[in-house]
C-alpha atoms as a PDB file:
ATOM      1  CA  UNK A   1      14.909   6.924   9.053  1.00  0.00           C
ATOM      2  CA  UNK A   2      16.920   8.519   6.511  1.00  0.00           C
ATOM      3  CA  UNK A   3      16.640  11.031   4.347  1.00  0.00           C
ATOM      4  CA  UNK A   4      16.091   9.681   0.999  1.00  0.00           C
ATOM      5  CA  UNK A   5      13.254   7.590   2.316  1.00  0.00           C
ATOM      6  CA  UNK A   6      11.065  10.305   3.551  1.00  0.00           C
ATOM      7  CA  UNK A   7      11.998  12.191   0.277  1.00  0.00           C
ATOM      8  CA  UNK A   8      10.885   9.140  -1.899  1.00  0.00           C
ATOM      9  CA  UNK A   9       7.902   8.992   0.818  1.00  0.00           C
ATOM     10  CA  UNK A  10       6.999  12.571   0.288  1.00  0.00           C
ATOM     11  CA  UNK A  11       7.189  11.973  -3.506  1.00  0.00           C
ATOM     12  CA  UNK A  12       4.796   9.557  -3.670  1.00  0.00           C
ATOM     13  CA  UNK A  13       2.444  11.725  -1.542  1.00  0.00           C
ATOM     14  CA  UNK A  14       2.574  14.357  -3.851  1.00  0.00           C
ATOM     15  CA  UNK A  15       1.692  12.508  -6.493  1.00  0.00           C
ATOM     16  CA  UNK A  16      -1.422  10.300  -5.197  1.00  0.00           C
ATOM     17  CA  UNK A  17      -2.654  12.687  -2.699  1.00  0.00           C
ATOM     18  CA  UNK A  18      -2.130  15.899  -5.271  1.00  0.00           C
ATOM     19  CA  UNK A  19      -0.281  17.857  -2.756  1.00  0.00           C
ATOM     20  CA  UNK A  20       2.692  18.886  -0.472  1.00  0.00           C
ATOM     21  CA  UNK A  21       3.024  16.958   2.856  1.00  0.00           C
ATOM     22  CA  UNK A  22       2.179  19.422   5.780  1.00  0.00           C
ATOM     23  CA  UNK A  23       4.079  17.195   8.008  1.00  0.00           C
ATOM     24  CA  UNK A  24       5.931  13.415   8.516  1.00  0.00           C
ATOM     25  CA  UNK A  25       5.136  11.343  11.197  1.00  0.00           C
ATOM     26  CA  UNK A  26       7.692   8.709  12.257  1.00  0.00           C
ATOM     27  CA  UNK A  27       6.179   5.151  13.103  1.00  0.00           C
ATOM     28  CA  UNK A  28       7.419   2.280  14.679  1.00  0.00           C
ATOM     29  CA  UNK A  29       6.689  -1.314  12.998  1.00  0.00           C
ATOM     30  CA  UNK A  30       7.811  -4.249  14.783  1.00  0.00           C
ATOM     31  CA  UNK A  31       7.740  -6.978  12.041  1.00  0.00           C
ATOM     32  CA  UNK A  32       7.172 -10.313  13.401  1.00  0.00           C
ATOM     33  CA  UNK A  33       9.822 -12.960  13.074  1.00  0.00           C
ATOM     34  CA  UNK A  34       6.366 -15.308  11.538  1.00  0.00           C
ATOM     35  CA  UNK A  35       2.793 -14.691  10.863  1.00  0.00           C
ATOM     36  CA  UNK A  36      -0.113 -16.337  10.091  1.00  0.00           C
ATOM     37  CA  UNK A  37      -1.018 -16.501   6.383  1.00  0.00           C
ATOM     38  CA  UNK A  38      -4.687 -16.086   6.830  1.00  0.00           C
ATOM     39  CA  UNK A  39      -4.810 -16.512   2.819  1.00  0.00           C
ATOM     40  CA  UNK A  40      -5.068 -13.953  -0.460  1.00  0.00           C
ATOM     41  CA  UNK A  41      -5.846 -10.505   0.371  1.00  0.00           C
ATOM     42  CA  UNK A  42      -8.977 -10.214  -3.188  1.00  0.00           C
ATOM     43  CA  UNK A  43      -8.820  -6.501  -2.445  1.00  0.00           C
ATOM     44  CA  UNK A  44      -8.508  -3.626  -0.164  1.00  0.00           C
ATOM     45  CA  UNK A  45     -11.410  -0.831   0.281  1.00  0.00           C
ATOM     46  CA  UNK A  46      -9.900   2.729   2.002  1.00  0.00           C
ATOM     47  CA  UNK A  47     -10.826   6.207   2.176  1.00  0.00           C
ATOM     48  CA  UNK A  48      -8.202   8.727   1.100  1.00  0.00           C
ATOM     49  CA  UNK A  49      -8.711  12.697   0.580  1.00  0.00           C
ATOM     50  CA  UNK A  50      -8.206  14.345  -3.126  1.00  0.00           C
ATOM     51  CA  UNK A  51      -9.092  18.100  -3.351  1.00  0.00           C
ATOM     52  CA  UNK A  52      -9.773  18.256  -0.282  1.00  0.00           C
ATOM     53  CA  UNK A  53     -12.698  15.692  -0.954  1.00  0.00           C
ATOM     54  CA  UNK A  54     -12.842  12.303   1.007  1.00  0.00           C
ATOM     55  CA  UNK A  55     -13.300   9.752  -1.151  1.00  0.00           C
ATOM     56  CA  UNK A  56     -14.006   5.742  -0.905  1.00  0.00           C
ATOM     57  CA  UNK A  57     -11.471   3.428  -3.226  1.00  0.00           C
ATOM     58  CA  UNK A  58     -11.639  -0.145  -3.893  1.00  0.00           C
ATOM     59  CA  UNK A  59      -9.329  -2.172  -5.657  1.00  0.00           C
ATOM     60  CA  UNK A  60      -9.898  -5.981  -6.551  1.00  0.00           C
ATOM     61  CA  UNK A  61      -6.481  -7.412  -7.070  1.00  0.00           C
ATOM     62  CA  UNK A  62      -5.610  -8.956 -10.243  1.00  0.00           C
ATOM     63  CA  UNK A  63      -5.336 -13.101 -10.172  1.00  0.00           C
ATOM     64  CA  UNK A  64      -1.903 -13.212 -10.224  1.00  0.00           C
ATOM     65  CA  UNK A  65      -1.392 -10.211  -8.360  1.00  0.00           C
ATOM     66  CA  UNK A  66      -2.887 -10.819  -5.137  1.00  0.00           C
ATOM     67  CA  UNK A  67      -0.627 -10.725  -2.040  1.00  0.00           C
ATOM     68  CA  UNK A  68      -0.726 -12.965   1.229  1.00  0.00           C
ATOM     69  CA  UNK A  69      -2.967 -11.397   4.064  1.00  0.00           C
ATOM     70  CA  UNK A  70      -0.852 -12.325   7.212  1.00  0.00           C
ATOM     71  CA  UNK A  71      -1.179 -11.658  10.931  1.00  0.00           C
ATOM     72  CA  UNK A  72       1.450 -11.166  13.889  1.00  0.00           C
ATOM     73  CA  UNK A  73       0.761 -12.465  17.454  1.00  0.00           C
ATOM     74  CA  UNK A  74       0.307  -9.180  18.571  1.00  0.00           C
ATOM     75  CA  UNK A  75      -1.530  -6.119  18.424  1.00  0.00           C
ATOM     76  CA  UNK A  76      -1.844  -3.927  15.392  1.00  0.00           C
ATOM     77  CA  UNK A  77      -0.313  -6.580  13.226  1.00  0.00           C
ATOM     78  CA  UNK A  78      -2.044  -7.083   9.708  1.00  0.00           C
ATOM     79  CA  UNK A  79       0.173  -7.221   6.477  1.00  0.00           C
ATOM     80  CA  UNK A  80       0.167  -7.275   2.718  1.00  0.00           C
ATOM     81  CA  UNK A  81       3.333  -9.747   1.891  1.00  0.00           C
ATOM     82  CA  UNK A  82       4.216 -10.488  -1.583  1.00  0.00           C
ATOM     83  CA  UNK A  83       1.697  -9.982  -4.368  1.00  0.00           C
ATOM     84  CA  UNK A  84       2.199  -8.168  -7.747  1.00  0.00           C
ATOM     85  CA  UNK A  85       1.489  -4.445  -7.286  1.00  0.00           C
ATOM     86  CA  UNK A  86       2.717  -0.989  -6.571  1.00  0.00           C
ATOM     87  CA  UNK A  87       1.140   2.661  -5.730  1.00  0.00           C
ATOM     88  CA  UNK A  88       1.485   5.360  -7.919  1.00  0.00           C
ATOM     89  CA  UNK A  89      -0.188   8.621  -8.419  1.00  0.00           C
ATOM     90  CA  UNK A  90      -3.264   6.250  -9.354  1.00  0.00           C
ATOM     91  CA  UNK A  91      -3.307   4.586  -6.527  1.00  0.00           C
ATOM     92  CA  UNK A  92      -2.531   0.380  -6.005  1.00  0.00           C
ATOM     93  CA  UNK A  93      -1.565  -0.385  -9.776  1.00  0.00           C
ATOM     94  CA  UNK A  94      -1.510  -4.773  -9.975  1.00  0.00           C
ATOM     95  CA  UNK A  95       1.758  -5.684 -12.440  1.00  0.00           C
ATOM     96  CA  UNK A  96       2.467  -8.599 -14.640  1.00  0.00           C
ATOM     97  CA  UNK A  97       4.909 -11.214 -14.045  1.00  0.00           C
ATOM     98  CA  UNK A  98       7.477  -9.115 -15.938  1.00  0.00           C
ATOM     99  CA  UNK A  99       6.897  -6.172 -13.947  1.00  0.00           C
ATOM    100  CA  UNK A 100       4.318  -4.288 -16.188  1.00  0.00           C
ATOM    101  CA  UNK A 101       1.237  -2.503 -15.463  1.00  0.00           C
ATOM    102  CA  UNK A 102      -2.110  -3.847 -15.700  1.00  0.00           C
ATOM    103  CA  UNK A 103      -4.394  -1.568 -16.969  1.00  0.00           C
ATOM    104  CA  UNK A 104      -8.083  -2.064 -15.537  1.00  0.00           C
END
């Protein structure tokens, strides 16, 4: 893990969550060498804490923005491949084919 990517990590913390990480955690992934495309992921519903508030999110994925939902053989393994979108301070933001934001 080095240290540029838990500063860029921390970074992007600060700006969606509104405050300083208390602490990092390390994690181990184990990516698959194949998954199962179990088809488009339409959207993703989580729970995340602003102002020390818990609050529900969903986000529908734009058409062309929606990734692959995929599964590993084993345990614990769900992922988001491909797709059109990246976090920011607002949260999963879905881009165009050149890269630019969609704005809901």
């Amino acid at each position: 893990m080095s240290r540029a990517g838990i500063q860029r990590a921390a970074r992007l913390y600060r700006s969606f969550r509104e405050r300083t990480p208390t602490r990092a955690r390390k994690v181990t992934v184990r990516l698959p060498k194949a998954v199962m495309v179990m088809g488009t992921c339409d959207g993703i519903l989580y729970t995340t804490t602003h102002g020390g508030k818990a609050s529900r999110y969903k986000h529908v994925f734009a058409k062309g923005s929606k990734p692959l939902l995929c599964a590993g053989t084993g345990r614990n393994q769900l992922y988001l491949i491909g797709g059109r979108f990246h976090v920011t301070d607002r949260g999963i933001v879905d881009l165009t084919p050149r890269g630019r934001e969609i704005e809901d």
